[in-house]
Structure formats: C-alpha cells, structure tokens
C-alpha atoms as a PDB file:
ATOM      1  CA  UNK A   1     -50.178 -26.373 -20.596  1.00  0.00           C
ATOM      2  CA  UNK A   2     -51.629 -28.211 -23.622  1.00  0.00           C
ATOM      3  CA  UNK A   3     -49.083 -30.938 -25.311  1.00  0.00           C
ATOM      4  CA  UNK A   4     -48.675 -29.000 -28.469  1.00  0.00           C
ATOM      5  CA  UNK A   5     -47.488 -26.402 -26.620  1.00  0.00           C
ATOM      6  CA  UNK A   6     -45.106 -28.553 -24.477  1.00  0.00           C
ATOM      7  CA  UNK A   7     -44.036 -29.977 -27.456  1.00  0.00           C
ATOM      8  CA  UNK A   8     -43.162 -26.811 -29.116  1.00  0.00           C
ATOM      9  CA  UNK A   9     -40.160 -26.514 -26.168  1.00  0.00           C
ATOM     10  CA  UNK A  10     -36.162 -27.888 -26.464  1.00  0.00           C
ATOM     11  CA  UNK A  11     -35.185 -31.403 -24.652  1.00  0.00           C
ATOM     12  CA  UNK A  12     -32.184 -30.195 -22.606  1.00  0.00           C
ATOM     13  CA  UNK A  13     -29.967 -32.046 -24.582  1.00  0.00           C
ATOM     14  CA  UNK A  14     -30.726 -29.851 -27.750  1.00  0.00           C
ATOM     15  CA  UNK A  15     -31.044 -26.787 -25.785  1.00  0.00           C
ATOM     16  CA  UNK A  16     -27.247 -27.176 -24.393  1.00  0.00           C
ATOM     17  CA  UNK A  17     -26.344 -28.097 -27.706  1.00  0.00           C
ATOM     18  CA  UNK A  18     -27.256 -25.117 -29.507  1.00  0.00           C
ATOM     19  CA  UNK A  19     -26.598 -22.663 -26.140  1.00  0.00           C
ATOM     20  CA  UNK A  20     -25.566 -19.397 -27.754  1.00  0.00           C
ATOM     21  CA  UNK A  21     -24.124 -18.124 -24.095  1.00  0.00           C
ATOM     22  CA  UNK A  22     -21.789 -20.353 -21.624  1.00  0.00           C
ATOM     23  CA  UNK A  23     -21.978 -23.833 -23.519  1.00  0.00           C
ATOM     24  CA  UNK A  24     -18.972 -25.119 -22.374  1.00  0.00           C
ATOM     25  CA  UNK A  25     -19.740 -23.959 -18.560  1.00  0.00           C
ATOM     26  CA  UNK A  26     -23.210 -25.247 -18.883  1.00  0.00           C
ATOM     27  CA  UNK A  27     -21.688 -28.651 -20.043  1.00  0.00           C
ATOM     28  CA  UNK A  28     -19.443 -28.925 -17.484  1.00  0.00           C
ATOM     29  CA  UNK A  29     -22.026 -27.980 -15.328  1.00  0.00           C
ATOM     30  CA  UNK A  30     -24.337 -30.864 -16.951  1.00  0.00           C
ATOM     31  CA  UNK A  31     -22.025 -33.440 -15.505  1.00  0.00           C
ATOM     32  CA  UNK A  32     -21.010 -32.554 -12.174  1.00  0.00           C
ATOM     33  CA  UNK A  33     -24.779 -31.940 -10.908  1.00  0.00           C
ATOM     34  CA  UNK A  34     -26.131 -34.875  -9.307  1.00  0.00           C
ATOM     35  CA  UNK A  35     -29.683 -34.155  -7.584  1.00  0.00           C
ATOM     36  CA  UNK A  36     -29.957 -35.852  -4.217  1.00  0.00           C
ATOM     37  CA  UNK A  37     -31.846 -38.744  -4.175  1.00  0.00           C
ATOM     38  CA  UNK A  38     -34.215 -38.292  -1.101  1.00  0.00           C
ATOM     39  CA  UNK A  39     -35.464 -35.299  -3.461  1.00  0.00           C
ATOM     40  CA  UNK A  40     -35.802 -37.556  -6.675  1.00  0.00           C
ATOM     41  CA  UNK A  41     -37.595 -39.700  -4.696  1.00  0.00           C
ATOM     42  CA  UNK A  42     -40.184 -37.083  -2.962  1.00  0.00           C
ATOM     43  CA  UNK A  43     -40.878 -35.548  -6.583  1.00  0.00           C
ATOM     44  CA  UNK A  44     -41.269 -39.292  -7.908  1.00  0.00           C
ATOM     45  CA  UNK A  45     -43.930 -39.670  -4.907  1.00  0.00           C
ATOM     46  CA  UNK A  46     -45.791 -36.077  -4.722  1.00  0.00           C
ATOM     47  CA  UNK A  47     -45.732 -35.996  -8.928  1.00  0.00           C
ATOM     48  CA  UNK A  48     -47.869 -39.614  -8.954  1.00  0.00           C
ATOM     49  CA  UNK A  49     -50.507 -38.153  -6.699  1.00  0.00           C
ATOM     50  CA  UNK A  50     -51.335 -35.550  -9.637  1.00  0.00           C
ATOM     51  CA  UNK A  51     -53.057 -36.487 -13.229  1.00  0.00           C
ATOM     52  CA  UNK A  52     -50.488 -38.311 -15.075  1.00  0.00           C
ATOM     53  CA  UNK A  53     -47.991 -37.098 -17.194  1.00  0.00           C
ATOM     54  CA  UNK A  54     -46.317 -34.273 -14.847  1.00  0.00           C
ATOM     55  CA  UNK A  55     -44.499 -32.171 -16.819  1.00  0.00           C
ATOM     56  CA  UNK A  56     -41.535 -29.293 -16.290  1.00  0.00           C
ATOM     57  CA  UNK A  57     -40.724 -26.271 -18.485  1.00  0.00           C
ATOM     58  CA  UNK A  58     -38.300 -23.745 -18.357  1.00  0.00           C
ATOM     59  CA  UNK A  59     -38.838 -20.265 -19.837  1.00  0.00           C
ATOM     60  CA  UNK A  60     -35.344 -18.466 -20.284  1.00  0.00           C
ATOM     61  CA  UNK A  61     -32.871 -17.124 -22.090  1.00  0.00           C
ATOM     62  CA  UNK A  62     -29.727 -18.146 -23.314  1.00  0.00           C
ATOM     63  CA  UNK A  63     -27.716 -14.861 -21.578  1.00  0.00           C
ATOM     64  CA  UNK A  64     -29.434 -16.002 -18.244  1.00  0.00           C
ATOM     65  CA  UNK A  65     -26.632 -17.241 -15.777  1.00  0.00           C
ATOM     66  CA  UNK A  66     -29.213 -17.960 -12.950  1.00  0.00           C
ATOM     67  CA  UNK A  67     -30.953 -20.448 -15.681  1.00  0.00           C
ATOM     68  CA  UNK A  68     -26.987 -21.959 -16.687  1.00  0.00           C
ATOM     69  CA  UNK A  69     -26.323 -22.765 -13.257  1.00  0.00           C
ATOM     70  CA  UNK A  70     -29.787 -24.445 -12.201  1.00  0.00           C
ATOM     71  CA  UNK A  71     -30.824 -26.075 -15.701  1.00  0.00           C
ATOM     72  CA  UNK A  72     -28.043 -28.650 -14.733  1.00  0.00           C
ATOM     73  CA  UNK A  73     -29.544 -30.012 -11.444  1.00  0.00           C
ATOM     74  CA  UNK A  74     -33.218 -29.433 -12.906  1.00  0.00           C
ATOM     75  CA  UNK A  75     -32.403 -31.941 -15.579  1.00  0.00           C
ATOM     76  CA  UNK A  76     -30.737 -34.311 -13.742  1.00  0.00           C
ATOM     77  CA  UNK A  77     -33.784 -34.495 -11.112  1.00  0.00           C
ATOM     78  CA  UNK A  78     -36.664 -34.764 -13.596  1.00  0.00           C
ATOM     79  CA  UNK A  79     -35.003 -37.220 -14.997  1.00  0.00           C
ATOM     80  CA  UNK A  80     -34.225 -39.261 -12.357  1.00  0.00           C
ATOM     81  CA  UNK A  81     -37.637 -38.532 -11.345  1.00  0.00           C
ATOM     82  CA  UNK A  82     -39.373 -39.523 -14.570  1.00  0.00           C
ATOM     83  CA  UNK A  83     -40.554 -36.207 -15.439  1.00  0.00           C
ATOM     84  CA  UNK A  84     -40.394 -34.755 -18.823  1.00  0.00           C
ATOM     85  CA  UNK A  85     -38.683 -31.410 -19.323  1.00  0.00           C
ATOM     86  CA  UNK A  86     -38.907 -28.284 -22.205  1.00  0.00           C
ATOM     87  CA  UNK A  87     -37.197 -25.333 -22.420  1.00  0.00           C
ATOM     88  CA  UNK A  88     -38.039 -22.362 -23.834  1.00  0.00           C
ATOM     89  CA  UNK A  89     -36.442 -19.411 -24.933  1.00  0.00           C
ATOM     90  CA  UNK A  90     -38.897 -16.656 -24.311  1.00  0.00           C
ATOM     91  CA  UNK A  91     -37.693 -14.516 -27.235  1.00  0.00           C
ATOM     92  CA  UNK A  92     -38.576 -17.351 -29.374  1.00  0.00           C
ATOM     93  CA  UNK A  93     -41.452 -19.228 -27.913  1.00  0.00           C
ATOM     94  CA  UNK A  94     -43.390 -16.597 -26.156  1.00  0.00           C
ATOM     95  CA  UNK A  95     -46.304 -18.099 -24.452  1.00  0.00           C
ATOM     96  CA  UNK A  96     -45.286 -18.703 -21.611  1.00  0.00           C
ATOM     97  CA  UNK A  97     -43.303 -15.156 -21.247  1.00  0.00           C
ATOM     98  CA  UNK A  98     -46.276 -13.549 -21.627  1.00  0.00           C
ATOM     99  CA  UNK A  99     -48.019 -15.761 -19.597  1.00  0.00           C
ATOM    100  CA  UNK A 100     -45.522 -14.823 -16.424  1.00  0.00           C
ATOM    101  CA  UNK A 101     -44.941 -11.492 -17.296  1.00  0.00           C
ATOM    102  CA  UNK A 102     -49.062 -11.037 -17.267  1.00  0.00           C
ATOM    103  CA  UNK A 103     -48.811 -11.743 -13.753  1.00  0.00           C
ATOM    104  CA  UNK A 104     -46.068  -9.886 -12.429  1.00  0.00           C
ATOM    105  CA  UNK A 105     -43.161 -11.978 -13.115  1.00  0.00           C
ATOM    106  CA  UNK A 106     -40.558 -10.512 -13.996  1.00  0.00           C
ATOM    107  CA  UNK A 107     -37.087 -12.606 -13.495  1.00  0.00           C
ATOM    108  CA  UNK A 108     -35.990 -15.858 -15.569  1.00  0.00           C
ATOM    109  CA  UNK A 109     -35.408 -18.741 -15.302  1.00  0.00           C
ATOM    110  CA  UNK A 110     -39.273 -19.493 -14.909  1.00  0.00           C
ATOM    111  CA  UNK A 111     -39.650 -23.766 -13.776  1.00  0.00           C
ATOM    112  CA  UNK A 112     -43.456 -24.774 -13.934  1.00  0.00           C
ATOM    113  CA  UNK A 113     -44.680 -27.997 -13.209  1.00  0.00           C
ATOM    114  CA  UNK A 114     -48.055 -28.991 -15.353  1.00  0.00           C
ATOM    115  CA  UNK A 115     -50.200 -31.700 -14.180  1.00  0.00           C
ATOM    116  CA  UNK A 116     -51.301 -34.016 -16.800  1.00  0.00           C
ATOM    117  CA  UNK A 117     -54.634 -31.896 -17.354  1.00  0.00           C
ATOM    118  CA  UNK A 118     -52.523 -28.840 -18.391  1.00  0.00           C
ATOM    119  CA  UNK A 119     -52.993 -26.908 -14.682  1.00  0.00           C
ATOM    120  CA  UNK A 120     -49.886 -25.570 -12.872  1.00  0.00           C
ATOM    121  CA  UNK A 121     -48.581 -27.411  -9.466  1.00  0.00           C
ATOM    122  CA  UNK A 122     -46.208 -24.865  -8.972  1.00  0.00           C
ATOM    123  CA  UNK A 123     -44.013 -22.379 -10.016  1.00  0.00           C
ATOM    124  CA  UNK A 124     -39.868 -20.958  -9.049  1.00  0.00           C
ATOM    125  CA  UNK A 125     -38.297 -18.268 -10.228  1.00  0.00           C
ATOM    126  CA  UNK A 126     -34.946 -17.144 -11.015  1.00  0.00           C
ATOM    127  CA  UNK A 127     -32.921 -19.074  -7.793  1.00  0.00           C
ATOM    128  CA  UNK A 128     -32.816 -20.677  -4.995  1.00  0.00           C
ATOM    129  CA  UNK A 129     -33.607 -17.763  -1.680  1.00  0.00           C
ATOM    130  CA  UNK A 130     -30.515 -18.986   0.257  1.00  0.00           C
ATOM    131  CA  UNK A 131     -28.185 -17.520  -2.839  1.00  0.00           C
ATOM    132  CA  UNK A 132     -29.294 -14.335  -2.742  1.00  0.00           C
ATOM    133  CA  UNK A 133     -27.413 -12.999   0.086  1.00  0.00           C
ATOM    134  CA  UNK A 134     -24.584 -14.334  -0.989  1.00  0.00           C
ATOM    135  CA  UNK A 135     -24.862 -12.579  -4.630  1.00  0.00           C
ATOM    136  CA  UNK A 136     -25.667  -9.648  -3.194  1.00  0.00           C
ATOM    137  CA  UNK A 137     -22.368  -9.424  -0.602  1.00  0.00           C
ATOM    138  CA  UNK A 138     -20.511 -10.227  -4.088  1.00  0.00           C
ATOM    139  CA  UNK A 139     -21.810  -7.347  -6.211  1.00  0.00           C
ATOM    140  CA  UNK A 140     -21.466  -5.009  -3.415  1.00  0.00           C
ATOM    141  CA  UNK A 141     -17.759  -5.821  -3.347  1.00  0.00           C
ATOM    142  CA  UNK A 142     -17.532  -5.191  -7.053  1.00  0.00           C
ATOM    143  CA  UNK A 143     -19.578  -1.699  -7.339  1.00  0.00           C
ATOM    144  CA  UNK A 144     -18.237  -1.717 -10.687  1.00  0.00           C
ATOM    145  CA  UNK A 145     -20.038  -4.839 -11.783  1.00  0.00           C
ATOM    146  CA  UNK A 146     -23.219  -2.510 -11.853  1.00  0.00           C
ATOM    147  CA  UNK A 147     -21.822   0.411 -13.075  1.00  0.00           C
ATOM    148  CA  UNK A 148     -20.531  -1.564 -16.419  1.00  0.00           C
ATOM    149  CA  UNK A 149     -24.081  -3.141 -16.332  1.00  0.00           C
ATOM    150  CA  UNK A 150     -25.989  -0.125 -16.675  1.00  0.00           C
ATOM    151  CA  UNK A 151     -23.435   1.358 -19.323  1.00  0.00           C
ATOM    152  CA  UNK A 152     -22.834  -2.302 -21.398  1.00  0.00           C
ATOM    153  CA  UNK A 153     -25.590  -2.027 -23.995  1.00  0.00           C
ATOM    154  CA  UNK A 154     -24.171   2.180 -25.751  1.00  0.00           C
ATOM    155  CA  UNK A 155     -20.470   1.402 -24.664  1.00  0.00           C
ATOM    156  CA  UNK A 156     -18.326  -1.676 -26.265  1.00  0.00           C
ATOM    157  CA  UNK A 157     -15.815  -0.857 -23.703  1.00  0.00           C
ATOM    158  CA  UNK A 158     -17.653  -1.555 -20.931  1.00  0.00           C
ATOM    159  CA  UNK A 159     -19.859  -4.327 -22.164  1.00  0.00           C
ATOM    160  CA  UNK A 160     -16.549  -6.298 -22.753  1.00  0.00           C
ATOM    161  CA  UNK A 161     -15.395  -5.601 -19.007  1.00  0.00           C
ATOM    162  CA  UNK A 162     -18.365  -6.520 -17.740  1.00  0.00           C
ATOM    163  CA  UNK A 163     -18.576  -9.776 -19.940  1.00  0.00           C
ATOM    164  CA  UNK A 164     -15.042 -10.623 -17.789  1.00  0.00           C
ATOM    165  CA  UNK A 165     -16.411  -9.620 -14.653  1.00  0.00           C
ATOM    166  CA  UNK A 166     -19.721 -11.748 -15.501  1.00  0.00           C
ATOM    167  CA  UNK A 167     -17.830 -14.721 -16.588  1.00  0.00           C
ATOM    168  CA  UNK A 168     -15.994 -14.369 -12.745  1.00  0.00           C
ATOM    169  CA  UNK A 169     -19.578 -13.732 -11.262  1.00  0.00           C
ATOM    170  CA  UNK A 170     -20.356 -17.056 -12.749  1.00  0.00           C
ATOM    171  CA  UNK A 171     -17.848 -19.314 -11.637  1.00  0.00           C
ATOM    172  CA  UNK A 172     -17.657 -18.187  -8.444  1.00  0.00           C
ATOM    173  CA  UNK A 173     -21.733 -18.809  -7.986  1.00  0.00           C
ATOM    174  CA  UNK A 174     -20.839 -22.642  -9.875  1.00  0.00           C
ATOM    175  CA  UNK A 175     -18.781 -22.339  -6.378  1.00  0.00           C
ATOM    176  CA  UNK A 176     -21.617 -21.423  -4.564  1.00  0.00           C
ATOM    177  CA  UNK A 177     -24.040 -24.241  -6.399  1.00  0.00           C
ATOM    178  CA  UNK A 178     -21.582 -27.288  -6.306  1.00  0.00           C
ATOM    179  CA  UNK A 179     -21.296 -26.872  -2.216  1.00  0.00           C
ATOM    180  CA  UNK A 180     -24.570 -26.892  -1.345  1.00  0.00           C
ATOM    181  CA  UNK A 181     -27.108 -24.043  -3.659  1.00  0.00           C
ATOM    182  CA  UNK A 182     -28.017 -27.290  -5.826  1.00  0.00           C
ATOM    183  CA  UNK A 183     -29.789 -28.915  -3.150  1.00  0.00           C
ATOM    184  CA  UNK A 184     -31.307 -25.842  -2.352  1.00  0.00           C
ATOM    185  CA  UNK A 185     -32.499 -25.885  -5.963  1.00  0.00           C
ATOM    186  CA  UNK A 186     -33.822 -29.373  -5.749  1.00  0.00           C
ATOM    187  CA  UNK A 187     -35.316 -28.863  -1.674  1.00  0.00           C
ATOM    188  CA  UNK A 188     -37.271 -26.158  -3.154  1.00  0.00           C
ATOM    189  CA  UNK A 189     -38.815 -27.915  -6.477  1.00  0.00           C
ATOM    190  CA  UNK A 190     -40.017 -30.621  -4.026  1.00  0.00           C
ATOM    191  CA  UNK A 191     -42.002 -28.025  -2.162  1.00  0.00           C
ATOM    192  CA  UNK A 192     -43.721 -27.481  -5.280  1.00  0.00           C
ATOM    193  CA  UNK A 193     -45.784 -30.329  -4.904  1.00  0.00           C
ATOM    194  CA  UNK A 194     -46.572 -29.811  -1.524  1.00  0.00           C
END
C-alpha cells in the first residue's frame, strides 16, 4: 500500500455522506456503534509494534449490506485506536479489487491493515464467522429471498420485492450487530495483528 494510493480512498465521513445505498441506516448505524475498549486498546498496542503509520482500507461497494453494518464499528475503532481509515469503492478505485480478486477473493467488504512500509498485517472479509449461521437460518426461512435474488436484475417486479425483503434482511442483522456481532467484528480485527 503506497500513500498515493491510500490517499486516493474516502475518509468515512465523506464516504457516508455521499452513500448511494442505506445512508440513513448507515448513519444511524454510525452513532450507535461503540467499539469496546479492551479491543481499542489491543489494536493501539499490537499496531505500535509494526512500522509506523498503520493504516486500514476498505474495498466495497455502496449496495454491500455486510460493509453498511460493519463500516460503523470499523470506524469507530480505528479511530479510537489512532489508525487512519480509506474506503474504496471497487467499481471506482480498482486496485485493490483486483488485487483481492487476483487471489481468490471473492466477497466485500475487504478490511486490510498496511504497515507503515506498505506490507499487509492482515486481512477480513465480508463478516464476522459467528453471523453466518444466523444469516443463513434467516434466508432459509425466506426461500423467496433467493428466488427474487436470482430473478432481480431482468424483472422490475421482483427486484422491487426483493429490495423490501433486503431492507428487512438488514435491520434484522443491525439486530444481530447491536447485541453482540460488533464485538465480534472488533475481536476479530484484533487478531489481525496477532
């Protein structure tokens, strides 16, 4: 990660700002995440061991409800933590898509954290592990949440259902996040560093 290209990604605050998708969630979202502080602190402590500035990026996209539900706590625990964050929208910035997608990456978000020499400490993908069973029980109650999925791009019909059903999807995962999937987020970023 060279600083030009670090530089070429969004400050959270202008990213939320111009979201195309779920602004008002993700804002709402933006102020009732609160990253725990033992994990502020343990990034604060693993980050300083590494050549100075550590640095977080995001690759996403704007559509991606895994990346408006985490971006939230992210923010809030870089921050804390002293460590500067960029997001970037793949479709528009797509170094770091390619990047991932070169090795076999294939979900968004994408977090990296970048030592100050440019090398990656680590990387997560798309959510924290423990959620998965949990959206998977949910879609298999709603076998019509795939069915509109696989239809929404040739039928307007079905790609406004599923926007409703998505929209539902989402809050009940903001559920999911606010009562305990945050600190999952967080638990795992600090085994980044280890």
């Amino acid at each position: 990660m060279t600083t030009e290209l670090f530089e070429r990604g969004y400050n959270a605050d202008y990213y939320v700002k111009n979201l195309r998708n779920y602004r008002s969630l993700v804002k709402k979202w933006m102020d009732e995440a609160g990253a725990d502080p033992t994990d502020v602190k343990l990034v604060q402590e693993r980050a300083a061991d590494r050549p100075q500035p550590v640095r977080a990026t995001v690759s996403t996209e704007d559509w991606c409800g895994d990346s408006a539900l985490n971006l939230p706590i992210l923010n809030d625990l870089f921050t804390k933590a002293g460590i500067e964050l960029r997001i970037f929208r793949g479709s528009e910035i797509s170094d770091l898509k390619e990047l991932y997608e070169g090795e076999g990456v294939d979900h968004i978000p994408v977090v990296s954290l970048w030592d100050g020499d440019g090398n990656e400490i680590g990387r997560w993908v798309e959510a924290p592990q423990a959620i998965q069973p949990q959206k998977d029980a949910w879609k298999a109650a709603r076998p019509r949440f795939m069915e509109l999925y696989a239809k929404r791009d040739s039928d307007p019909k079905a790609a406004g259902e599923f926007a409703k059903l998505y929209r539902e999807f989402l809050e009940t995962m903001a559920d999911w996040y606010r009562s305990g999937m945050w600190k999952e987020t967080t638990g795992e970023i600090v085994e980044l560093f280890s």
